[in-house]
C-alpha atoms as a PDB file:
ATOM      1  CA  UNK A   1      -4.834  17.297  -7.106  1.00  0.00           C
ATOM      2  CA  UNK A   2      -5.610  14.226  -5.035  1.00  0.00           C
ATOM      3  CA  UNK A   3      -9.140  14.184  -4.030  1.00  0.00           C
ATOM      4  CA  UNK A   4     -10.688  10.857  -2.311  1.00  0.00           C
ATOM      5  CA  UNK A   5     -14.271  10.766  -1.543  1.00  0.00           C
ATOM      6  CA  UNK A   6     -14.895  12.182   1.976  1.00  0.00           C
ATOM      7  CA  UNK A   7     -16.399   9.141   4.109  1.00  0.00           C
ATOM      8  CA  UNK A   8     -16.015   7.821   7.431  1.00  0.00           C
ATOM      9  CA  UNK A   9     -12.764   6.099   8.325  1.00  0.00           C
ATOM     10  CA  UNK A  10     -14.339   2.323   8.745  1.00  0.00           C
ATOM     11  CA  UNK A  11     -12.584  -0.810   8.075  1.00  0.00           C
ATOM     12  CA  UNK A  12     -14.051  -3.588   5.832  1.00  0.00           C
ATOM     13  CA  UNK A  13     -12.438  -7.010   4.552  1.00  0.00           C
ATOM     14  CA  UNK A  14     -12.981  -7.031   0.958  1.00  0.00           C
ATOM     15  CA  UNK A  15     -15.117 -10.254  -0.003  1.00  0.00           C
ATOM     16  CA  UNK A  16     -15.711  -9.960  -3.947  1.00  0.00           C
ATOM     17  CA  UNK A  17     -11.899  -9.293  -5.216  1.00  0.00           C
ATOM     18  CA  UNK A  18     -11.581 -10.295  -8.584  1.00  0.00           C
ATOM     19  CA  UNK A  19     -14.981  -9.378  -9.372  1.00  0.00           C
ATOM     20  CA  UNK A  20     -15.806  -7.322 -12.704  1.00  0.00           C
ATOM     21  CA  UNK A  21     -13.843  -3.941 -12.300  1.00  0.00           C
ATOM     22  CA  UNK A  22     -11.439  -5.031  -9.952  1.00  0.00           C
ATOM     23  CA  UNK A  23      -7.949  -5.342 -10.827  1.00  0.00           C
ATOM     24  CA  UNK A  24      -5.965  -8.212 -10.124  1.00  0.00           C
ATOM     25  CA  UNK A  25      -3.023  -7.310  -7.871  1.00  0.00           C
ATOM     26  CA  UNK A  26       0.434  -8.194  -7.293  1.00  0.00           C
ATOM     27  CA  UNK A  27       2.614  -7.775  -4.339  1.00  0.00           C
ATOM     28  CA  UNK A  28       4.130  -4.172  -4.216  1.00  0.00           C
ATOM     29  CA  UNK A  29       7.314  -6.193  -2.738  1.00  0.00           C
ATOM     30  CA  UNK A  30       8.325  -9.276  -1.511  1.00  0.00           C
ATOM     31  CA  UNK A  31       8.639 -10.309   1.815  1.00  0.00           C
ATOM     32  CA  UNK A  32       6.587 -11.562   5.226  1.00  0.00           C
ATOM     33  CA  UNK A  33       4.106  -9.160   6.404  1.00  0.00           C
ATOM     34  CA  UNK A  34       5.540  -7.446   9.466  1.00  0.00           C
ATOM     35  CA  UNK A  35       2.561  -5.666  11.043  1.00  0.00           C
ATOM     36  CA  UNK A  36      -1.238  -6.727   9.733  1.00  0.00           C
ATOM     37  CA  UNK A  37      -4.288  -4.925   8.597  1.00  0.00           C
ATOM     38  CA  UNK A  38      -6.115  -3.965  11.758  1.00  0.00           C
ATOM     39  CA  UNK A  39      -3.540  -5.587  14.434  1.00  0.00           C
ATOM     40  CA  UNK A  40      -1.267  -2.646  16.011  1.00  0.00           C
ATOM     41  CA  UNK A  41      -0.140  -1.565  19.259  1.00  0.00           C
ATOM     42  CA  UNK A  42       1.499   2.185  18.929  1.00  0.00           C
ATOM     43  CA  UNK A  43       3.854   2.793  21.374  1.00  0.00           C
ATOM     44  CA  UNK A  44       2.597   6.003  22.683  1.00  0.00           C
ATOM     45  CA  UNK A  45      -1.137   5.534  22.195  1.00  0.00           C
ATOM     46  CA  UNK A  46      -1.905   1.902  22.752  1.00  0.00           C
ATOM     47  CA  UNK A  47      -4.103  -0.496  20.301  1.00  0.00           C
ATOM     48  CA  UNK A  48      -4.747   1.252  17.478  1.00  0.00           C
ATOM     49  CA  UNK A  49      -6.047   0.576  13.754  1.00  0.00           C
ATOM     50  CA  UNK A  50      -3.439  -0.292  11.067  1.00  0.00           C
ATOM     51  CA  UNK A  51      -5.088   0.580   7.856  1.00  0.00           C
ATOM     52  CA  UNK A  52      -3.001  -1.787   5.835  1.00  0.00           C
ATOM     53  CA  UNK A  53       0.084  -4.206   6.054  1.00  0.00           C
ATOM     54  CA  UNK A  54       3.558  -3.681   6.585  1.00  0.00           C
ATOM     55  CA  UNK A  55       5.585  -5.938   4.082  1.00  0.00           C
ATOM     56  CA  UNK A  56       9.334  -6.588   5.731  1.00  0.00           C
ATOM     57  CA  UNK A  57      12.088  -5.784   2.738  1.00  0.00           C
ATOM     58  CA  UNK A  58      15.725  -4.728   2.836  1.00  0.00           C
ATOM     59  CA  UNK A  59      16.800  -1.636   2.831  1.00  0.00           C
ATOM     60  CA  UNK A  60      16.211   0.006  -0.933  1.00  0.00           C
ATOM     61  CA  UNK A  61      14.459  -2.960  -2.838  1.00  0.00           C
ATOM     62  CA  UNK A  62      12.214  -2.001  -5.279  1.00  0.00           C
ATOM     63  CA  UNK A  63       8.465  -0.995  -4.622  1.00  0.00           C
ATOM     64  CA  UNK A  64       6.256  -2.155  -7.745  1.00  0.00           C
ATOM     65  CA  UNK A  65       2.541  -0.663  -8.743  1.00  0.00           C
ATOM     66  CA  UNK A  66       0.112  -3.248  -7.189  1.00  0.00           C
ATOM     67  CA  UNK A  67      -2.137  -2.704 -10.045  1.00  0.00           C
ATOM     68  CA  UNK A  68      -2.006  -0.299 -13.025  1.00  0.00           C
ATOM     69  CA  UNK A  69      -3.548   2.861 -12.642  1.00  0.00           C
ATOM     70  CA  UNK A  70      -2.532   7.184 -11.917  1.00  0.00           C
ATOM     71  CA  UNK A  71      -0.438   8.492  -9.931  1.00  0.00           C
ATOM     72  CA  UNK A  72      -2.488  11.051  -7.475  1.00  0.00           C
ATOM     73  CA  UNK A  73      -0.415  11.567  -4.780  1.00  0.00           C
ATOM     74  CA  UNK A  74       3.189  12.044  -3.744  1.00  0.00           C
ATOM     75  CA  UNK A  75       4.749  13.307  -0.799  1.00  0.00           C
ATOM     76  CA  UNK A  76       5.402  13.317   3.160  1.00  0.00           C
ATOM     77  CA  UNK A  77       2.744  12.400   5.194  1.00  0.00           C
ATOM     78  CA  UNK A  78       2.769  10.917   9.035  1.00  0.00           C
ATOM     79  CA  UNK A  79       2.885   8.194   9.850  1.00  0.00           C
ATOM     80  CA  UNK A  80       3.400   7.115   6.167  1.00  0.00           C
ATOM     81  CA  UNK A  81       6.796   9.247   5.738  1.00  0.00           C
ATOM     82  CA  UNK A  82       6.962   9.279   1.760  1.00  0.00           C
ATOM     83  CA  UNK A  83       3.951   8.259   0.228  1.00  0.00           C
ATOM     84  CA  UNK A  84       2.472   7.242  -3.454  1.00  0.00           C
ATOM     85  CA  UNK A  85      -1.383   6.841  -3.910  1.00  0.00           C
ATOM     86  CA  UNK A  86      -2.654   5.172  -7.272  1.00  0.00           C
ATOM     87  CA  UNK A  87      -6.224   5.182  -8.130  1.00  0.00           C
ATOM     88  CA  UNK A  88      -7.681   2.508  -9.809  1.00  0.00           C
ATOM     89  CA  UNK A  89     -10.421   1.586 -11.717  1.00  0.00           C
ATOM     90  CA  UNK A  90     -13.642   0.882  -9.434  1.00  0.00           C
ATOM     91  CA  UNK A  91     -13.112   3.448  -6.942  1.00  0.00           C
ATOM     92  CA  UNK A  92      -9.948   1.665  -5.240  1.00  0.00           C
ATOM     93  CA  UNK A  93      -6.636   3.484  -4.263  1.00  0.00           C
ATOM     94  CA  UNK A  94      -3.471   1.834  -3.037  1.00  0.00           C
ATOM     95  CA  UNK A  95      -1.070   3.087  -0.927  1.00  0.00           C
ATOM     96  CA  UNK A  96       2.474   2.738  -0.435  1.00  0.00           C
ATOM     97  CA  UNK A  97       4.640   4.367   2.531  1.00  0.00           C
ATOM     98  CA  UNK A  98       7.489   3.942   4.069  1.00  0.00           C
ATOM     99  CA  UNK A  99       9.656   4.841   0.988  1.00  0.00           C
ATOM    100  CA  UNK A 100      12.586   6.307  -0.364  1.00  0.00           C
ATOM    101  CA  UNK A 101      13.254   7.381  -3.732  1.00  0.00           C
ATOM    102  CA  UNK A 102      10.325   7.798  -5.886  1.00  0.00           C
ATOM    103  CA  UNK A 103      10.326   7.100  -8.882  1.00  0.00           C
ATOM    104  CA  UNK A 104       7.167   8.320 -10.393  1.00  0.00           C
ATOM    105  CA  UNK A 105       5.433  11.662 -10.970  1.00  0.00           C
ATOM    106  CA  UNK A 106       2.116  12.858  -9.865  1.00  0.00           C
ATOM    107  CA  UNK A 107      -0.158  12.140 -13.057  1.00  0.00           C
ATOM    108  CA  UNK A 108       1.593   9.489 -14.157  1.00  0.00           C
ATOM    109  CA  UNK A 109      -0.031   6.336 -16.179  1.00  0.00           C
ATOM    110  CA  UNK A 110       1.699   3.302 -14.469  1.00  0.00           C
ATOM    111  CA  UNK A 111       1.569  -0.535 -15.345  1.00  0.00           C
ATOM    112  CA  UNK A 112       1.165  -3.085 -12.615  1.00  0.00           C
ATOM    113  CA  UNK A 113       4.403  -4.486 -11.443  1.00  0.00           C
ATOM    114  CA  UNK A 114       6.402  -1.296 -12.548  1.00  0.00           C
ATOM    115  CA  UNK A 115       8.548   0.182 -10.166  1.00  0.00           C
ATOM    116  CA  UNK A 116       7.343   3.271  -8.635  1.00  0.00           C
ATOM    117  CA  UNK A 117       9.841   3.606  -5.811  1.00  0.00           C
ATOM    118  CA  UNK A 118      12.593   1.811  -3.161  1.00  0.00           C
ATOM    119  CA  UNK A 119      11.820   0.892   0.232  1.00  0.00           C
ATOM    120  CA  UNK A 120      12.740   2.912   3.035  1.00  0.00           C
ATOM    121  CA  UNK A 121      12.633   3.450   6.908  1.00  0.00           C
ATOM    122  CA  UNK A 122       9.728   3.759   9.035  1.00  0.00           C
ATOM    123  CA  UNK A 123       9.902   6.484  11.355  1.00  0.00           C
ATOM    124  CA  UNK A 124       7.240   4.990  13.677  1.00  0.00           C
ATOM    125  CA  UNK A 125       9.008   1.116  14.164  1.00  0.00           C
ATOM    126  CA  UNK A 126      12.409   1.884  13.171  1.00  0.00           C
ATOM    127  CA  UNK A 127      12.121  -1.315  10.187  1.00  0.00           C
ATOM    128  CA  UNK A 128      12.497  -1.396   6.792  1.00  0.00           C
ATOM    129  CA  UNK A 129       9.093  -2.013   5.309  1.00  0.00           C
ATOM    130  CA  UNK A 130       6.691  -0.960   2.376  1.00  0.00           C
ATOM    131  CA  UNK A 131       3.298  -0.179   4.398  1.00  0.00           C
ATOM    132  CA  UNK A 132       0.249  -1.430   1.443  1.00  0.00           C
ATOM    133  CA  UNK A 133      -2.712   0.090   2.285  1.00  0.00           C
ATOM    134  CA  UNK A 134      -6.076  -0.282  -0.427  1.00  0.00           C
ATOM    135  CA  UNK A 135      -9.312   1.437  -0.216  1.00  0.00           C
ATOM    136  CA  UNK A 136     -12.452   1.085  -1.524  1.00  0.00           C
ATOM    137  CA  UNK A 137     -14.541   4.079  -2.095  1.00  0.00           C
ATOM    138  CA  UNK A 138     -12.737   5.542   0.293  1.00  0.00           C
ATOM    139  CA  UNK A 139     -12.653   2.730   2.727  1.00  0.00           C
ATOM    140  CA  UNK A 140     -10.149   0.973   4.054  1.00  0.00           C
ATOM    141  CA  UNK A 141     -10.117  -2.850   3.079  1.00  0.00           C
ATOM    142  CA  UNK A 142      -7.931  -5.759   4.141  1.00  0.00           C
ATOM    143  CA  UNK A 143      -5.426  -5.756   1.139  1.00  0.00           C
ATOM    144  CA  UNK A 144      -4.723  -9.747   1.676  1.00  0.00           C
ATOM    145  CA  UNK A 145      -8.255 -10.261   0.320  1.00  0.00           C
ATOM    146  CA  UNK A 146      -6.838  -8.787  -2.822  1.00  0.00           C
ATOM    147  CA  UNK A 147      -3.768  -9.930  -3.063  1.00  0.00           C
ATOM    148  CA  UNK A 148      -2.293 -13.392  -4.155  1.00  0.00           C
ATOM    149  CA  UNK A 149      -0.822 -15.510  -1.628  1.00  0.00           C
ATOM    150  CA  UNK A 150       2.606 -14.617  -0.282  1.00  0.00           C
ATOM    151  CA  UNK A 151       5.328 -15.032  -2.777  1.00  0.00           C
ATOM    152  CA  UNK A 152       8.112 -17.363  -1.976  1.00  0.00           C
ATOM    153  CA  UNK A 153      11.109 -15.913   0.045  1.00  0.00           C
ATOM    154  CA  UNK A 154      13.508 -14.350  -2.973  1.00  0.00           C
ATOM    155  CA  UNK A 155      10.852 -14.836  -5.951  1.00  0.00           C
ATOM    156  CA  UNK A 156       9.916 -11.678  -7.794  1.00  0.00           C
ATOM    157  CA  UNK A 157       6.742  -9.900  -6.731  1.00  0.00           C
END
């Protein structure tokens, strides 16, 4: 069973990625980001926190593992929809939503850059998107500080 340590929901920007224990990460998918970490305006409640990014994609591309790690968690969750956690080493979990057709089992081992599901519909905006969302000992953290810069428009992730 899934079990993240239980701390405050607080928002950090990661500032020592790449350090010793921390994975090197690749983009779950490719495409512009569509919605920010931290930068969101819900339609019903006003500005709110967005825990992660939104990563625009077409309809059923490929999601890939971010980093290689375990599968904890699958299954429906708002305002995720479908959703895949992997924890990593160093107390960091990544998570994917938005999707359709997953691909991977709770418990499983998973390389970075294998495909884990296929992007799907948000129910909250109506786009196709991967939401990418890492924590940090439970934290949320700005996944950009992690990730390499944007791939090129039709490269592989």
């Amino acid at each position: 069973m899934f079990r993240q340590p239980l701390v405050p929901l607080l928002t950090l920007t990661a500032v020592v990625a790449g350090a010793t224990g921390i994975p090197e990460f690749q983009w779950p998918v490719n495409g512009e980001v569509s919605l920010a970490f931290a930068e969101y305006e819900d339609p019903l409640l006003g500005p709110a926190l967005h825990p992660g990014i939104d990563i625009e994609a077409a309809p059923a591309d490929v999601v890939r593992a971010a980093a290689a790690g375990t599968v904890v968690f699958i299954g429906t969750l708002p305002p995720y929809d479908e959703l895949v956690i992997i924890e990593h080493d160093d107390y960091l979990w990544t998570y994917y939503g938005h999707l359709f057709r997953v691909r991977v089992e709770e418990g499983e081992v998973v390389e970075t850059g294998q495909i884990i599901a296929q992007v799907g519909q948000s129910s909250v905006t109506g786009e196709y998107a991967c939401h990418f969302e890492l924590r940090r000992g439970g934290l949320n953290v700005n996944p950009l500080a992690y990730l390499p810069p944007e791939p090129e428009p039709g490269s592989e992730p």
